[in-house]
C-alpha atoms as a PDB file:
ATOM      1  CA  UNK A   1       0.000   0.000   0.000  1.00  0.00           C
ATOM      2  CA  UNK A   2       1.236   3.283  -1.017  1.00  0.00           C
ATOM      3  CA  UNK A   3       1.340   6.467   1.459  1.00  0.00           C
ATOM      4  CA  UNK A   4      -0.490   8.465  -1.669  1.00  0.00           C
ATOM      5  CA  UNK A   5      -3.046   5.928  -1.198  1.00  0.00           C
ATOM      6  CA  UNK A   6      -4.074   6.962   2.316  1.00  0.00           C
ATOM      7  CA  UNK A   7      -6.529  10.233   2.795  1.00  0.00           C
ATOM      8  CA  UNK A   8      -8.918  10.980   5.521  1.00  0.00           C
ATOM      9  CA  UNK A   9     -12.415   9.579   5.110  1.00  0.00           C
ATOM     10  CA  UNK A  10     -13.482  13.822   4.769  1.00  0.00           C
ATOM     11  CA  UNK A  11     -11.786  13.781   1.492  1.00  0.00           C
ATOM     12  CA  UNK A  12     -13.548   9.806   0.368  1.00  0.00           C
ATOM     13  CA  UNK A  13     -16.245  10.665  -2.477  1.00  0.00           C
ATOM     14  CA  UNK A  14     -19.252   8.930  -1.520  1.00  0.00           C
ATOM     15  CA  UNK A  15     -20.016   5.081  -2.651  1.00  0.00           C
ATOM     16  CA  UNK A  16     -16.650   4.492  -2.697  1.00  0.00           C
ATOM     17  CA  UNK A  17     -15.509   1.400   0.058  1.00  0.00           C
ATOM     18  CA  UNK A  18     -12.401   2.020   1.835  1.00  0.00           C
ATOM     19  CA  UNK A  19     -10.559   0.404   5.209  1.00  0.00           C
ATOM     20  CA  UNK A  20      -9.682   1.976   8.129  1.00  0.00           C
ATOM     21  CA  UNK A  21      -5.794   2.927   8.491  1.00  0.00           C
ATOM     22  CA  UNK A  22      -5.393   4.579  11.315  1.00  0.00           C
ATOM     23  CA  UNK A  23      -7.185   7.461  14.011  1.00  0.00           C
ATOM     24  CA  UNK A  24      -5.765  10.357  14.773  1.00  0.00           C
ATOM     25  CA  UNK A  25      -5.431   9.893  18.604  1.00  0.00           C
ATOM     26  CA  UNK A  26      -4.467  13.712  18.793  1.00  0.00           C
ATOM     27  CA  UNK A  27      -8.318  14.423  17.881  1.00  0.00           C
ATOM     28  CA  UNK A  28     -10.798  14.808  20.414  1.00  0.00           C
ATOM     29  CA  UNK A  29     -12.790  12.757  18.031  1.00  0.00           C
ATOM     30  CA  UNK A  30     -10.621   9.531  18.368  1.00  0.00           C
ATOM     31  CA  UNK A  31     -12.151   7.858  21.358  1.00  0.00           C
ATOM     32  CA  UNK A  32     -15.253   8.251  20.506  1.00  0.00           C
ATOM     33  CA  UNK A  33     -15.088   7.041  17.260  1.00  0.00           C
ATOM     34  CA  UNK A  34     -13.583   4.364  18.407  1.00  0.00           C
ATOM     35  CA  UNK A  35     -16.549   3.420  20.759  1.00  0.00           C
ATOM     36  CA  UNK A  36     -18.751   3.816  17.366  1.00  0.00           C
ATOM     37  CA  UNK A  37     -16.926   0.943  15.733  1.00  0.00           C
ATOM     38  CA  UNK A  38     -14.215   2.636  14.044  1.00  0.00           C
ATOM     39  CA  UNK A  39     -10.840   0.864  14.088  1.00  0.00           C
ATOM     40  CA  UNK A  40      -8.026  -0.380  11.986  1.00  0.00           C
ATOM     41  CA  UNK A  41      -8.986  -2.529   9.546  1.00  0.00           C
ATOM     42  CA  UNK A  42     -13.059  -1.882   9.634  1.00  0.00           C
ATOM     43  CA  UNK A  43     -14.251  -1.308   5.981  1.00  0.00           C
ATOM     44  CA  UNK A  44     -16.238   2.010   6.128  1.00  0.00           C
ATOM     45  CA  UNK A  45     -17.796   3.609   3.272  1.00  0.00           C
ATOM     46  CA  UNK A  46     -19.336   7.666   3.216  1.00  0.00           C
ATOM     47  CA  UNK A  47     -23.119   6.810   2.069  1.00  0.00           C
ATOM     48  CA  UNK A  48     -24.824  10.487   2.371  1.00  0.00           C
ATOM     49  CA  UNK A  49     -24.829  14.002   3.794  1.00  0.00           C
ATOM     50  CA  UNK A  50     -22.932  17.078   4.287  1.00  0.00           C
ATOM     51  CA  UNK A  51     -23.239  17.407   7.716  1.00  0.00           C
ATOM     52  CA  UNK A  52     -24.094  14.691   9.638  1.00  0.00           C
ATOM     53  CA  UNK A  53     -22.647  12.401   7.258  1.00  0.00           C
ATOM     54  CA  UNK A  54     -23.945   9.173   6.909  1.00  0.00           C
ATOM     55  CA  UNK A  55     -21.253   6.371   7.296  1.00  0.00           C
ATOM     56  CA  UNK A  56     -20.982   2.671   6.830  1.00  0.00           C
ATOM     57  CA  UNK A  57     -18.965   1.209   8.959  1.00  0.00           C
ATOM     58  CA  UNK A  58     -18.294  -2.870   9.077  1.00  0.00           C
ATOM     59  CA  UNK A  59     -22.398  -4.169   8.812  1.00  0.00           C
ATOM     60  CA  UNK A  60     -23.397  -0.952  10.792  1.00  0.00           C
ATOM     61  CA  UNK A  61     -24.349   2.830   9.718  1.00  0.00           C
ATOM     62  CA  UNK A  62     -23.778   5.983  11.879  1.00  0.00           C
ATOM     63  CA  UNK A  63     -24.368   9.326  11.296  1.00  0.00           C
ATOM     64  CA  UNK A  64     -21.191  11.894  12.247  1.00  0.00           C
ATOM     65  CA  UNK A  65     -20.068  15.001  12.121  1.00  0.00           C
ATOM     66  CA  UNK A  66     -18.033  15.989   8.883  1.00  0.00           C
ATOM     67  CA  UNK A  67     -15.333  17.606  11.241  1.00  0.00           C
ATOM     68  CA  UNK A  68     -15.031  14.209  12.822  1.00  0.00           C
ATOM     69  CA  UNK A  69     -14.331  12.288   9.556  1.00  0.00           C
ATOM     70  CA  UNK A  70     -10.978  14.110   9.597  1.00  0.00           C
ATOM     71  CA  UNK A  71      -9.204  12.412  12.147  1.00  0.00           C
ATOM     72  CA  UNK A  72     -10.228   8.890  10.239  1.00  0.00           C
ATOM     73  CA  UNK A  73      -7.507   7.710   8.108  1.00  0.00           C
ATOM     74  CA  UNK A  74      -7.968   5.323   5.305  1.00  0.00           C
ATOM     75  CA  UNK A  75      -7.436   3.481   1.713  1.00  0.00           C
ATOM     76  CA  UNK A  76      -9.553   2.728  -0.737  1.00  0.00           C
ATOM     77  CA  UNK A  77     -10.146  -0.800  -1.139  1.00  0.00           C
ATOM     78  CA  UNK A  78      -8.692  -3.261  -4.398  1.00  0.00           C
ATOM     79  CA  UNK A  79     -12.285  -3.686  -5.641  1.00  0.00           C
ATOM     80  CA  UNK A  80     -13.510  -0.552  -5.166  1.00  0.00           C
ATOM     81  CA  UNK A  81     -10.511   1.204  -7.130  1.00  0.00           C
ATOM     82  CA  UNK A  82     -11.208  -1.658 -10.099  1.00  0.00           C
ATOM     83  CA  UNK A  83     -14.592  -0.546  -9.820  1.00  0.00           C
ATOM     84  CA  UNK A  84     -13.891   2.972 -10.098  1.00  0.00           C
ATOM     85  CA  UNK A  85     -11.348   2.256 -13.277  1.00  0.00           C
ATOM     86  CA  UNK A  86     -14.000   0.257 -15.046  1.00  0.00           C
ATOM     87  CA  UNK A  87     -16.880   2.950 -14.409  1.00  0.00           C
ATOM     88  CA  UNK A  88     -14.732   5.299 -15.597  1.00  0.00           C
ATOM     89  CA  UNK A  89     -13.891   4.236 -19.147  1.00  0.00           C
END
């Protein structure tokens, strides 16, 4: 995995399934994501919204803040890049 590949979930276009890097744990945000099911390795996808956003996140949804979407780090998954590609053309 590339470091070019990794962006905060804030900057993930929606419909577009990614896995969880990393939190910031500098972020106020971090526990508490955390307690909502956020954690390294979860696939999480942004669904809807501008603010709350509506995320998937493993089997579950959860609405958030867009400032706390920042502090998630992630990459977008294989198939969902292919995906992208093939859409694309």
């Amino acid at each position: 995995m590339s470091k070019s590949a990794i962006h905060s979930l804030a900057s993930t276009p929606r419909h577009i399934a990614s896995r969880v890097v990393s939190l910031d744990d500098e972020s106020e945000w971090a526990s508490h994501l955390r307690r909502a099911g956020f954690r390294e390795g979860v696939e999480v996808e942004v669904l809807s919204g501008r603010d709350p956003v509506m995320v998937r996140c493993d089997n579950g949804c959860i609405a958030l803040r867009r400032c706390m979407l920042g502090c998630v780090l992630v990459c977008a998954l294989q198939k969902a890049q292919q995906r992208a590609a093939k859409t694309a053309r």
